[in-house]
N, C-alpha and C. Protein backbone atom coordinates (compact mmCIF):
# COMPACT_ATOMS: atom_id res chain seq x y z
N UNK A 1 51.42 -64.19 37.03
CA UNK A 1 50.09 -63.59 36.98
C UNK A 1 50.14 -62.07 36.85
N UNK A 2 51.37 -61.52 37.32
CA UNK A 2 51.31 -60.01 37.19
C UNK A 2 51.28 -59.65 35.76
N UNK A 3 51.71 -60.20 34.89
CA UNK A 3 52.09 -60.04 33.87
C UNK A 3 50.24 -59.65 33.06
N UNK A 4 49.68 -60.81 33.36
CA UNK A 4 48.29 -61.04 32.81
C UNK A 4 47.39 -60.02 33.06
N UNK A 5 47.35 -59.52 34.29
CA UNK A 5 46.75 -58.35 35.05
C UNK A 5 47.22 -57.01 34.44
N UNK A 6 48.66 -56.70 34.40
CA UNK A 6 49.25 -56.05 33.26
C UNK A 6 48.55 -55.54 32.27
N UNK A 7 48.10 -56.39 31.45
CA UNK A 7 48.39 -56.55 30.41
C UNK A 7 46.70 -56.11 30.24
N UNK A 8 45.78 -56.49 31.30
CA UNK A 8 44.61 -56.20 31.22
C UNK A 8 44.46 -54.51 31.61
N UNK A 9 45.07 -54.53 32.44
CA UNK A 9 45.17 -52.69 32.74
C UNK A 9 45.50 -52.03 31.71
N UNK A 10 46.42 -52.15 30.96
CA UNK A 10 46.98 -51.81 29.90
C UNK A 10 45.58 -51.57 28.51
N UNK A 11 44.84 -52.70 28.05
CA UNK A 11 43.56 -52.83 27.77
C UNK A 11 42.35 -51.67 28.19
N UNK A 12 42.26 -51.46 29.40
CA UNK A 12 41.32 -51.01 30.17
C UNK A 12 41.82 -49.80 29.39
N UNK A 13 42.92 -49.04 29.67
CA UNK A 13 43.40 -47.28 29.96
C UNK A 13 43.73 -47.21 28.30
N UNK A 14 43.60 -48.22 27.35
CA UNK A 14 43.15 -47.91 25.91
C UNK A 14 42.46 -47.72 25.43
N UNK A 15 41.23 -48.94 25.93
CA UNK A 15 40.12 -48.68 25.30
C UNK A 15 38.87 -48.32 26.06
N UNK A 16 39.34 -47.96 27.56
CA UNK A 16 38.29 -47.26 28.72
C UNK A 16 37.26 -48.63 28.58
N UNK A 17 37.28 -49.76 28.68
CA UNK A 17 36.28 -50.77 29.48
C UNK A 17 37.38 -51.82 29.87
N UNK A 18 36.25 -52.91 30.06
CA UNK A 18 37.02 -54.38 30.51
C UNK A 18 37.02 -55.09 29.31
N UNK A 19 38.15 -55.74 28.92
CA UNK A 19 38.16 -56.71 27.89
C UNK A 19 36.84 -57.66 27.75
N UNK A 20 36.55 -58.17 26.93
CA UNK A 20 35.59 -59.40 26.81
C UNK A 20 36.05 -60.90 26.89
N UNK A 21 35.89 -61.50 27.05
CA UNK A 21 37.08 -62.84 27.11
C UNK A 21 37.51 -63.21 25.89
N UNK A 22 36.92 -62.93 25.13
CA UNK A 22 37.18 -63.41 23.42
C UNK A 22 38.34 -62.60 23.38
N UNK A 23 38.50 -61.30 23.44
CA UNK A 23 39.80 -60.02 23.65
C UNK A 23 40.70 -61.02 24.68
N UNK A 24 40.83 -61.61 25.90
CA UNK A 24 41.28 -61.32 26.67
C UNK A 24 42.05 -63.08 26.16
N UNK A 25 41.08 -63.59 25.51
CA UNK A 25 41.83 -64.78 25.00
C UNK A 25 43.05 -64.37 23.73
N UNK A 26 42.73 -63.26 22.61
CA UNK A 26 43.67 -63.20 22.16
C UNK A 26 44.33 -62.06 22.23
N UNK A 27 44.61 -61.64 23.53
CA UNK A 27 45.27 -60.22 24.36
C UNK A 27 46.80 -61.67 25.16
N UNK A 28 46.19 -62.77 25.01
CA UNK A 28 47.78 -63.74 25.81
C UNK A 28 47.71 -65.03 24.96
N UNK A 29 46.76 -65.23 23.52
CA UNK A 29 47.51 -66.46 22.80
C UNK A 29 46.64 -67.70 22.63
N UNK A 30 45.14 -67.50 23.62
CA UNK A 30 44.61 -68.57 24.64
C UNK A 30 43.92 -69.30 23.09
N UNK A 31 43.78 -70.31 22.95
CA UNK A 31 42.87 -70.68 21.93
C UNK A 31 41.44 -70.56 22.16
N UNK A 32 41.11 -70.51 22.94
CA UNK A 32 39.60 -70.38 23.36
C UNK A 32 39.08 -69.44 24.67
N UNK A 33 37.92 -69.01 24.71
CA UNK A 33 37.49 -68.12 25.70
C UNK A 33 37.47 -68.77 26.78
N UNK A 34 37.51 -70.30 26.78
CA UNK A 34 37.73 -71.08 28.01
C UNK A 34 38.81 -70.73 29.08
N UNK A 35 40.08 -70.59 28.27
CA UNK A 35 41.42 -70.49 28.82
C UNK A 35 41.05 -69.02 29.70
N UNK A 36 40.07 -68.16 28.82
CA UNK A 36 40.37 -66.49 29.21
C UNK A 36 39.30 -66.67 30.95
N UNK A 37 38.60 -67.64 30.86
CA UNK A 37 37.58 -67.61 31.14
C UNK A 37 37.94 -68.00 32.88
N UNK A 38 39.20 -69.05 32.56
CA UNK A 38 39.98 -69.82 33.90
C UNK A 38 40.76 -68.48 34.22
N UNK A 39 41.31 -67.90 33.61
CA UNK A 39 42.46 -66.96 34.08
C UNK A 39 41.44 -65.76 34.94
N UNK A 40 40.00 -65.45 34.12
CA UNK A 40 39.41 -64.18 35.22
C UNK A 40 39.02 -64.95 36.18
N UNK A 41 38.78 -66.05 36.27
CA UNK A 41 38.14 -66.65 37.76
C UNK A 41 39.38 -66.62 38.96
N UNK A 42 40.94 -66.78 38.35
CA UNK A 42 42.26 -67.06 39.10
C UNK A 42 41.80 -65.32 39.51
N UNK A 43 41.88 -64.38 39.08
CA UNK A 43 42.19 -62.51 39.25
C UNK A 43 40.50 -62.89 40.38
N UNK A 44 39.88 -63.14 39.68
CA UNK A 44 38.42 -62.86 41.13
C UNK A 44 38.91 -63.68 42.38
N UNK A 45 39.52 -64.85 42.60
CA UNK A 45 40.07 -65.58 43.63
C UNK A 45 41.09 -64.56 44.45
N UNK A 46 41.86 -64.10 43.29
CA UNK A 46 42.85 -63.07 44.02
C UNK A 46 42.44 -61.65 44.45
N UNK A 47 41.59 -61.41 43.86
CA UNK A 47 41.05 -60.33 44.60
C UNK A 47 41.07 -58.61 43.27
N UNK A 48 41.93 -59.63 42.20
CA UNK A 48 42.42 -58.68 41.39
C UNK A 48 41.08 -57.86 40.56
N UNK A 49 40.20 -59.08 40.52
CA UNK A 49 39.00 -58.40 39.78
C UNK A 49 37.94 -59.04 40.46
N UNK A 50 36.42 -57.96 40.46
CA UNK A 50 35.61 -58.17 40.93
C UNK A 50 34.56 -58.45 40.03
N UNK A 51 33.47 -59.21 40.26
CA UNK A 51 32.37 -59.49 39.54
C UNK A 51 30.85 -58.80 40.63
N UNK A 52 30.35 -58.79 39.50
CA UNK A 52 28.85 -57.99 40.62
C UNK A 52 27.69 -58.91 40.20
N UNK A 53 26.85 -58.64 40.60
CA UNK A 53 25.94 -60.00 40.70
C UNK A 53 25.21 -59.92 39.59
N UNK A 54 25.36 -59.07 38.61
CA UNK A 54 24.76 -59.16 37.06
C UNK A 54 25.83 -59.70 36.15
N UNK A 55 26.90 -60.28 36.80
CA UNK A 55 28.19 -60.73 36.20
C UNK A 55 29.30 -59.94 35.14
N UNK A 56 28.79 -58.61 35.65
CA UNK A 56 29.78 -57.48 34.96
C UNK A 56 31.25 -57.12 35.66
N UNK A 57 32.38 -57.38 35.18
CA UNK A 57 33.81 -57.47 35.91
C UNK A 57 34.02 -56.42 35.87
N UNK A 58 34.97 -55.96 37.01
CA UNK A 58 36.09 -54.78 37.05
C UNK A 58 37.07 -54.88 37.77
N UNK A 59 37.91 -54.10 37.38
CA UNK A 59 39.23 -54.18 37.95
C UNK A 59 39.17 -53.46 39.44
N UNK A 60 40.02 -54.56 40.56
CA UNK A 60 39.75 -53.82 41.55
C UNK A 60 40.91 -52.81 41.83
N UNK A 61 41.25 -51.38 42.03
CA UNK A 61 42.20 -50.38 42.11
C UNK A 61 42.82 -51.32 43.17
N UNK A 62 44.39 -51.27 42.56
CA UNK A 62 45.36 -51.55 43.78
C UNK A 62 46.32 -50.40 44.07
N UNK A 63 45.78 -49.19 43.78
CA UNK A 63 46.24 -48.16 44.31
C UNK A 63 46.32 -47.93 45.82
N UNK A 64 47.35 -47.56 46.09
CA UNK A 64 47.35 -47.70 47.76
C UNK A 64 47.31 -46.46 48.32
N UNK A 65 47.26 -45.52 47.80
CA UNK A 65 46.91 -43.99 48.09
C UNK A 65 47.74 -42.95 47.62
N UNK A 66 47.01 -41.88 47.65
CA UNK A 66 48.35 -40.36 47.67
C UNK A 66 48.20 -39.92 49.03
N UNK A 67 49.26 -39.38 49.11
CA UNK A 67 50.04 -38.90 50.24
C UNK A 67 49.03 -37.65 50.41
N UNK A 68 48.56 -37.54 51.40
CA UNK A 68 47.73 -35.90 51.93
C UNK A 68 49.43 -35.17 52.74
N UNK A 69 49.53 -34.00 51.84
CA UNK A 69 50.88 -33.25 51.91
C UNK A 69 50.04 -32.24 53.54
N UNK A 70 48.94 -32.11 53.47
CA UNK A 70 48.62 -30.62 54.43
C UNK A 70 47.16 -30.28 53.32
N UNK A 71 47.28 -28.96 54.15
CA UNK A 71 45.69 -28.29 53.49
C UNK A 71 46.13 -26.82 52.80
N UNK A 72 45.87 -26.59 51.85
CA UNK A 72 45.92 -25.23 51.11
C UNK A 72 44.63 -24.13 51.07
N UNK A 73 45.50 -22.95 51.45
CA UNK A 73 44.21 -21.78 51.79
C UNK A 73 43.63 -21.57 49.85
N UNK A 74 42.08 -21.62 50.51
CA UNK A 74 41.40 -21.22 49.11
C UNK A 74 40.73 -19.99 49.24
N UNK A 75 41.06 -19.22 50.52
CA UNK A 75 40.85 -17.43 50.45
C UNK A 75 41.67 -17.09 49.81
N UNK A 76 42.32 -16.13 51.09
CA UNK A 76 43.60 -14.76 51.17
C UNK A 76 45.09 -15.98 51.04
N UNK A 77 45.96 -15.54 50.60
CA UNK A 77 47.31 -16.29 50.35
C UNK A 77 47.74 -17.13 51.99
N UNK A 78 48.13 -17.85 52.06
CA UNK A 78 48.84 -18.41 53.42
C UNK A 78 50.18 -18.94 53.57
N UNK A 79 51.12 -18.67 54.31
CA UNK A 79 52.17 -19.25 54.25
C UNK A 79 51.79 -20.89 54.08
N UNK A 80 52.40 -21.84 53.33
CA UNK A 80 52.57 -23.30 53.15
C UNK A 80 53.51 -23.69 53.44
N UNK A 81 53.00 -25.22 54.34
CA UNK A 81 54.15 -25.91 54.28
C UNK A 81 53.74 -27.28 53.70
N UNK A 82 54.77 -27.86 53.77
CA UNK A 82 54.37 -29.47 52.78
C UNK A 82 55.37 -30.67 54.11
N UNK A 83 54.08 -30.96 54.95
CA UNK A 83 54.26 -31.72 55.72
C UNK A 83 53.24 -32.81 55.68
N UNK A 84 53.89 -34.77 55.60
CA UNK A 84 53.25 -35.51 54.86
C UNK A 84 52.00 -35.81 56.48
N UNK A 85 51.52 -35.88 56.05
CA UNK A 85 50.15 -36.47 57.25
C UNK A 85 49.98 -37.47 56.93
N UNK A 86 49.39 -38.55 56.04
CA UNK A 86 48.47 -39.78 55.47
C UNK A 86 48.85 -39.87 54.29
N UNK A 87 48.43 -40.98 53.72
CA UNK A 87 47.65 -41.28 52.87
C UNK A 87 46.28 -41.48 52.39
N UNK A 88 45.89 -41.21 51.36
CA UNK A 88 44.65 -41.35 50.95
C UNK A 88 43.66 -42.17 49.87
N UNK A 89 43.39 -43.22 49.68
CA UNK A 89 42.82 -43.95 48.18
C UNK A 89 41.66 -43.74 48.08
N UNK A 90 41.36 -42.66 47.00
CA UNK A 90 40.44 -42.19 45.99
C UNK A 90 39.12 -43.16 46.35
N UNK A 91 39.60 -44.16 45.66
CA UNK A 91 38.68 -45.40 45.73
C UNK A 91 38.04 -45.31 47.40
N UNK A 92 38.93 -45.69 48.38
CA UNK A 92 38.38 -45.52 49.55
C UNK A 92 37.91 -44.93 50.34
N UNK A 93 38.03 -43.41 49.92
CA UNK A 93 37.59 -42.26 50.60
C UNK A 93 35.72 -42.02 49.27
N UNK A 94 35.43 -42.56 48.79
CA UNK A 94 34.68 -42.09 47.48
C UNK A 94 33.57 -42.91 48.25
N UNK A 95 34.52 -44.42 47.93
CA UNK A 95 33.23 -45.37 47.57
C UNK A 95 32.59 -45.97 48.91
N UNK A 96 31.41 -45.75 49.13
CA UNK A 96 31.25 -46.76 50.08
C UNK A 96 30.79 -48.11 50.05
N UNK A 97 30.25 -48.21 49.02
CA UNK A 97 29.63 -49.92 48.48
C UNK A 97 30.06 -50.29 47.02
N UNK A 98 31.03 -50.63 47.09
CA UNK A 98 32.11 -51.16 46.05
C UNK A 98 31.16 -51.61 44.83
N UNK A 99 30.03 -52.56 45.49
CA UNK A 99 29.25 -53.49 44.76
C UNK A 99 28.07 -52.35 43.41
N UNK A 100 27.79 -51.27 44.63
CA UNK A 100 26.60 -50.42 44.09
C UNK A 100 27.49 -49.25 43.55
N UNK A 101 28.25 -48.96 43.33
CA UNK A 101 29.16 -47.74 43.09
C UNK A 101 29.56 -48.13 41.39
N UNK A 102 29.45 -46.45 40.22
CA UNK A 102 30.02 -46.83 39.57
C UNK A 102 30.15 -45.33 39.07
N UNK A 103 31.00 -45.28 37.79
CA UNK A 103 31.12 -44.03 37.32
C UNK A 103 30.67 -43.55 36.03
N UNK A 104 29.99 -42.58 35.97
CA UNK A 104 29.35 -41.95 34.65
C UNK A 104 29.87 -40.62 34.47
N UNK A 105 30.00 -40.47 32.79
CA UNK A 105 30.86 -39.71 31.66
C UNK A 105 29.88 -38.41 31.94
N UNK A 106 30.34 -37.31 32.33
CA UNK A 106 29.09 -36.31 32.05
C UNK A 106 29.59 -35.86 30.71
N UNK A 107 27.97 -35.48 30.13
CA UNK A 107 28.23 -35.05 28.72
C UNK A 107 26.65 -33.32 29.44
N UNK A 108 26.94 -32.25 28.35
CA UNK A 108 25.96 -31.13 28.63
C UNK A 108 26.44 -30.50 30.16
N UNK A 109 25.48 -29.13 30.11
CA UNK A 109 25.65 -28.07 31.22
C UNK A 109 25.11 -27.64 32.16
N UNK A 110 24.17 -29.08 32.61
CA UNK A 110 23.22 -28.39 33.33
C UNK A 110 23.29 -28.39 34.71
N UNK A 111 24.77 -29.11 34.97
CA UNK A 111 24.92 -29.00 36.35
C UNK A 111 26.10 -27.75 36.63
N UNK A 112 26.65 -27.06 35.85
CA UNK A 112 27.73 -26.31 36.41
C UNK A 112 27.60 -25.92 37.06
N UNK A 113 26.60 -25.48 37.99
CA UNK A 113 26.72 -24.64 39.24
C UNK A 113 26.87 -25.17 40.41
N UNK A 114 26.91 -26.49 40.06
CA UNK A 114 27.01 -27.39 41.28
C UNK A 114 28.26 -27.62 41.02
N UNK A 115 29.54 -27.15 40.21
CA UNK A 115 30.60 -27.70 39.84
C UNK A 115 30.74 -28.82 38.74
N UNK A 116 29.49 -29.17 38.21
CA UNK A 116 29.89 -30.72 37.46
C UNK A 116 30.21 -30.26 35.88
N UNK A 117 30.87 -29.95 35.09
CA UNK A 117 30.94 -30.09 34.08
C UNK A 117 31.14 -31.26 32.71
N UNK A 118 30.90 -30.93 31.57
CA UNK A 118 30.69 -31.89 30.53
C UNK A 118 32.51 -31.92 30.50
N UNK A 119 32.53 -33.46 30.56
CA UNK A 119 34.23 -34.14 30.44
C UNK A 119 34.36 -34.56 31.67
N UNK A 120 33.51 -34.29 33.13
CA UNK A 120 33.94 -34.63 34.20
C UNK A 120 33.42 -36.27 34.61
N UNK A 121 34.08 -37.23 35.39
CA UNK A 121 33.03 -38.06 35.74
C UNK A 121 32.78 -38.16 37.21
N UNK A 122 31.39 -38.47 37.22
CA UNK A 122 30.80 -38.47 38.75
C UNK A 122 30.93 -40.05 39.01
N UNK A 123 30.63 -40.21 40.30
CA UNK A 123 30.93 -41.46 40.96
C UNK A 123 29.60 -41.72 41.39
N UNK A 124 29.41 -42.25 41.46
CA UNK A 124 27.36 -42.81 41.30
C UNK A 124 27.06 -43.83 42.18
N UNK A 125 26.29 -43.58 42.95
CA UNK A 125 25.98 -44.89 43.94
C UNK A 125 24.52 -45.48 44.14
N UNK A 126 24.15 -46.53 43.72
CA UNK A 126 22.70 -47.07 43.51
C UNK A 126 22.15 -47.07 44.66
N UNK A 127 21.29 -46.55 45.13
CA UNK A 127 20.50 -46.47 46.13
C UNK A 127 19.32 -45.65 46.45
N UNK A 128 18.51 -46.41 47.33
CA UNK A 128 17.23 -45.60 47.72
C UNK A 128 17.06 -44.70 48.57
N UNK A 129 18.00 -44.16 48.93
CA UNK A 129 18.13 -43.54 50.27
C UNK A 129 18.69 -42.06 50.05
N UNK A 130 17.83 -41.53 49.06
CA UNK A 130 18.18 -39.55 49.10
C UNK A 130 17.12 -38.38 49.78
N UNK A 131 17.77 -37.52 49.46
CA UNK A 131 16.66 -36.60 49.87
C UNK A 131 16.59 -35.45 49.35
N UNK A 132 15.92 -34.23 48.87
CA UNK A 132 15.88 -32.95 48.53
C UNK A 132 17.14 -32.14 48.69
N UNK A 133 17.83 -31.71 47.58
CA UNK A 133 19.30 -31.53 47.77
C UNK A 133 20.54 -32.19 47.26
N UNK A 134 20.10 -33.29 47.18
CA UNK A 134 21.08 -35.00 46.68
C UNK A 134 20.80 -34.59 44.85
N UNK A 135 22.21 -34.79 44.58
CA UNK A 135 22.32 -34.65 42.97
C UNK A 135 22.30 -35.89 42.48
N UNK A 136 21.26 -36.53 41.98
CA UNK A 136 20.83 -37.84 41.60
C UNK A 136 20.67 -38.01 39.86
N UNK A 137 20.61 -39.34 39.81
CA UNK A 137 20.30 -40.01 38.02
C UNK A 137 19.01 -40.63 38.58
N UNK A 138 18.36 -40.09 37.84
CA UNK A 138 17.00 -40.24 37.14
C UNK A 138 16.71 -40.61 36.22
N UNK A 139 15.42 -41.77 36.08
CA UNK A 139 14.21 -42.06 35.04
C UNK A 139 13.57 -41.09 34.95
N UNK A 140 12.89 -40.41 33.90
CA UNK A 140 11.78 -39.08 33.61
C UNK A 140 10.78 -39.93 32.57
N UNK A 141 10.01 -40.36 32.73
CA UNK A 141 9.33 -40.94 31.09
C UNK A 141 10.05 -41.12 30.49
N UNK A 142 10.95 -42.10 30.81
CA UNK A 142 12.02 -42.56 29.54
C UNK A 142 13.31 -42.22 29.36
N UNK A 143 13.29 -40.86 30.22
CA UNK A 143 14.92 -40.05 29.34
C UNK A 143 15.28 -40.41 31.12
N UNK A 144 16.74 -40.44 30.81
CA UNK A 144 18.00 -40.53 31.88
C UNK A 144 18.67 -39.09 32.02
N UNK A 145 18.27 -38.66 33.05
CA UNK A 145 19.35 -37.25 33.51
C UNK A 145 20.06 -37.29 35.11
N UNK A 146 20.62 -36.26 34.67
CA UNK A 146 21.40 -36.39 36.33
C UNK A 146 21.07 -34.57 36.79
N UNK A 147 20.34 -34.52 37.96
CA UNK A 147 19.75 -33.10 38.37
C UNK A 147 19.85 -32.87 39.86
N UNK A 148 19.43 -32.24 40.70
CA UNK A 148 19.28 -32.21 42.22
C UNK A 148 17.66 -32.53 42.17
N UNK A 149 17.87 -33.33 43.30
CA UNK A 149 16.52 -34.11 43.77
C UNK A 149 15.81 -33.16 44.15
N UNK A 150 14.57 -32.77 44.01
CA UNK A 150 13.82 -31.26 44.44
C UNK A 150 12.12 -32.22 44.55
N UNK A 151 11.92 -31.67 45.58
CA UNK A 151 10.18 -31.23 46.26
C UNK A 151 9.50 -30.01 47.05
N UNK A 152 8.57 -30.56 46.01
CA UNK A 152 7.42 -28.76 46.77
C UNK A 152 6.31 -29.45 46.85
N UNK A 153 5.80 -28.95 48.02
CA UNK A 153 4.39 -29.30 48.15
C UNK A 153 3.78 -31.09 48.05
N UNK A 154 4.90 -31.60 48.30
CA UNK A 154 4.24 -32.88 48.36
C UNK A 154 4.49 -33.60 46.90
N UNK A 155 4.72 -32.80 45.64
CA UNK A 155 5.15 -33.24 44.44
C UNK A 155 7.05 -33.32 44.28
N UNK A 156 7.36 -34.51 43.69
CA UNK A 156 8.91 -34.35 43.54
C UNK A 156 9.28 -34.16 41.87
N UNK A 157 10.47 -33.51 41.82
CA UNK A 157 11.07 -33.19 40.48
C UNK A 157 12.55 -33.03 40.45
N UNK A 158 13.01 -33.07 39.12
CA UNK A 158 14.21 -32.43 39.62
C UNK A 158 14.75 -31.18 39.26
N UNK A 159 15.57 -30.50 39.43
CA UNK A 159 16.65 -29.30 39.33
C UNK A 159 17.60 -29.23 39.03
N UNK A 160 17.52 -28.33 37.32
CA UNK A 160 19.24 -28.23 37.33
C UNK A 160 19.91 -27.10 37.84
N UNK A 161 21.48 -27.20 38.28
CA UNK A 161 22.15 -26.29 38.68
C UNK A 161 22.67 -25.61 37.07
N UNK A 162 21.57 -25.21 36.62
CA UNK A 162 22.15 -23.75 35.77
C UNK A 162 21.11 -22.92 35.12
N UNK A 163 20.76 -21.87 35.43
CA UNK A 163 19.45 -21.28 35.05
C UNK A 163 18.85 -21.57 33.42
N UNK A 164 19.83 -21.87 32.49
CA UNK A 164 19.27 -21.65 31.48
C UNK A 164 18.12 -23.12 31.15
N UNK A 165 18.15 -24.10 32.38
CA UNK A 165 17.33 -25.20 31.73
C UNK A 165 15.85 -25.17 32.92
N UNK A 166 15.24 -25.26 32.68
CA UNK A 166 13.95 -25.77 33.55
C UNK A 166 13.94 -26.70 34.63
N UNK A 167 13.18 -27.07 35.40
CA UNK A 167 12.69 -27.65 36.48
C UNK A 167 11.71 -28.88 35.56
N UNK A 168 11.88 -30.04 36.09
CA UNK A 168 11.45 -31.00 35.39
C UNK A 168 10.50 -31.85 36.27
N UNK A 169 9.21 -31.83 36.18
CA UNK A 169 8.06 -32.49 36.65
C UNK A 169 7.61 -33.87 35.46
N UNK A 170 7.78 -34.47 36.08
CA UNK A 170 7.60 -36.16 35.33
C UNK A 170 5.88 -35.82 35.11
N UNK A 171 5.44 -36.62 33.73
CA UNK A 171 4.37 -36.56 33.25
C UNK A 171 3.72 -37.81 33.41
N UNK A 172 4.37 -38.74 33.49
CA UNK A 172 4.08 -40.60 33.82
C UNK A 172 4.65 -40.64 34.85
N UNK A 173 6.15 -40.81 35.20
CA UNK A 173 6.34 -41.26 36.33
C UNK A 173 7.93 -40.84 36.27
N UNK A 174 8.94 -40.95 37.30
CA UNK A 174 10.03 -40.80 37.44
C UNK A 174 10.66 -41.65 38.53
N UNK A 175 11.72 -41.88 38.76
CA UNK A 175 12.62 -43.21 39.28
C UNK A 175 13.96 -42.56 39.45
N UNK A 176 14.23 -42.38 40.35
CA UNK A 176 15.62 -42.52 41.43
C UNK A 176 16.32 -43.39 40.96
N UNK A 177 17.73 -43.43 40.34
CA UNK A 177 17.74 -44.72 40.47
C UNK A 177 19.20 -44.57 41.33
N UNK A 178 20.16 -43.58 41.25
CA UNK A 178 21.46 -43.63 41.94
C UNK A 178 21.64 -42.04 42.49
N UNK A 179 22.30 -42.08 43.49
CA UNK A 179 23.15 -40.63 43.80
C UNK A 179 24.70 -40.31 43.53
N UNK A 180 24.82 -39.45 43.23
CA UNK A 180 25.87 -38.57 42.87
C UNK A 180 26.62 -38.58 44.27
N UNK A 181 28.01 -38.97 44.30
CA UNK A 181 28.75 -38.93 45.92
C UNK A 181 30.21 -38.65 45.52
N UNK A 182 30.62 -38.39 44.14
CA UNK A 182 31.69 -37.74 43.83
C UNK A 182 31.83 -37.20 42.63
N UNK A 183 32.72 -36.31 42.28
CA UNK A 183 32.98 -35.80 41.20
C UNK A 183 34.31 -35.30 40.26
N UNK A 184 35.32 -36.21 39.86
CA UNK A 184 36.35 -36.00 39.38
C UNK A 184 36.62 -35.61 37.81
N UNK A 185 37.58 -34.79 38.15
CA UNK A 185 38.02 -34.10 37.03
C UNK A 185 39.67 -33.84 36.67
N UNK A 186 40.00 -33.84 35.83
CA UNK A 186 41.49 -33.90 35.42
C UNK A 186 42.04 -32.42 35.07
N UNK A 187 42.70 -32.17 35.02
CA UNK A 187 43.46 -30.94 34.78
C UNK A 187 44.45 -30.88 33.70
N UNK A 188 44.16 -30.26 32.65
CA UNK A 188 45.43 -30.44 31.81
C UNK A 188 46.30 -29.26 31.60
């Protein structure tokens, strides 16, 4: 079975999604999506992949952590040392509801001041439960953005972190739909 799982990771970090079973039938030979179909139910039994209740799969990280070396000064210079404390998994320190948690591509600039830049992805968590301050994805009449949750006076809107864009007051209606609870970025 490692092999199969393999082989699906391998898939994933090519083409950045989850195979389809039709792929995943001829990713190992299977004559039919049936065969692909028995093999993701064996990975959800094992724990290898998860399904969510709209029946969309993912792979569950079997990363078991990085090592937390110590803490590094982000003032004035500090002597360092590199003494191991823990471990840490991304996944586990991020997510708190596996089920409601997912990650979106930022594309545009309107959050840099909050740190988020276009190429970064945020970690997104579906829920009703923000408040004034919370960098959220939003419904606006239609359009999807990601801004800081903002109210005045009894009216809500949102805010971007970068002066050059406006403050956005919904004309029909607007919808919460997830919060922003991480933000990763790669370094090259």
């Amino acid at each position: 079975m490692k092999k199969e799982i393999t082989a699906i990771k391998n898939f994933i970090t090519k083409h950045k999604r989850m195979p389809s079973y039709q792929e995943i039938a001829r990713l190992y030979g299977y004559a039919s999506k049936n065969s692909a179909y028995r093999l993701i139910e064996k990975f959800i039994e094992q724990k290898k992949i998860i399904k969510d209740d709209k029946g969309f799969l993912s792979l569950v990280d079997d990363n078991h952590g990085l090592p937390i070396l110590g803490s590094v000064q982000a003032g004035f210079p500090s002597l360092g040392e590199e003494v191991f404390h823990q471990s840490i998994s991304l996944d586990e320190w991020v997510v708190r509801d596996q089920d409601a948690t997912y990650i979106l591509e930022v594309e545009g600039d309107s959050m840099i001041e909050a740190g988020i830049h276009k190429g970064d992805y945020v970690v997104v968590e579906r829920t009703h439960q923000f408040k004034p301050g919370n960098i959220v994805i939003a419904e606006v009449d239609g359009d999807w953005t990601m801004k800081y949750f903002a109210k005045k006076d009894g009216k809500e809107y949102l805010q971007a972190a970068n002066p050059d864009f406006t403050d956005i007051y919904p004309k029909e209606y607007m919808t919460v739909h997830a919060k922003v609870v991480g933000v990763v970025r790669r370094y090259e």
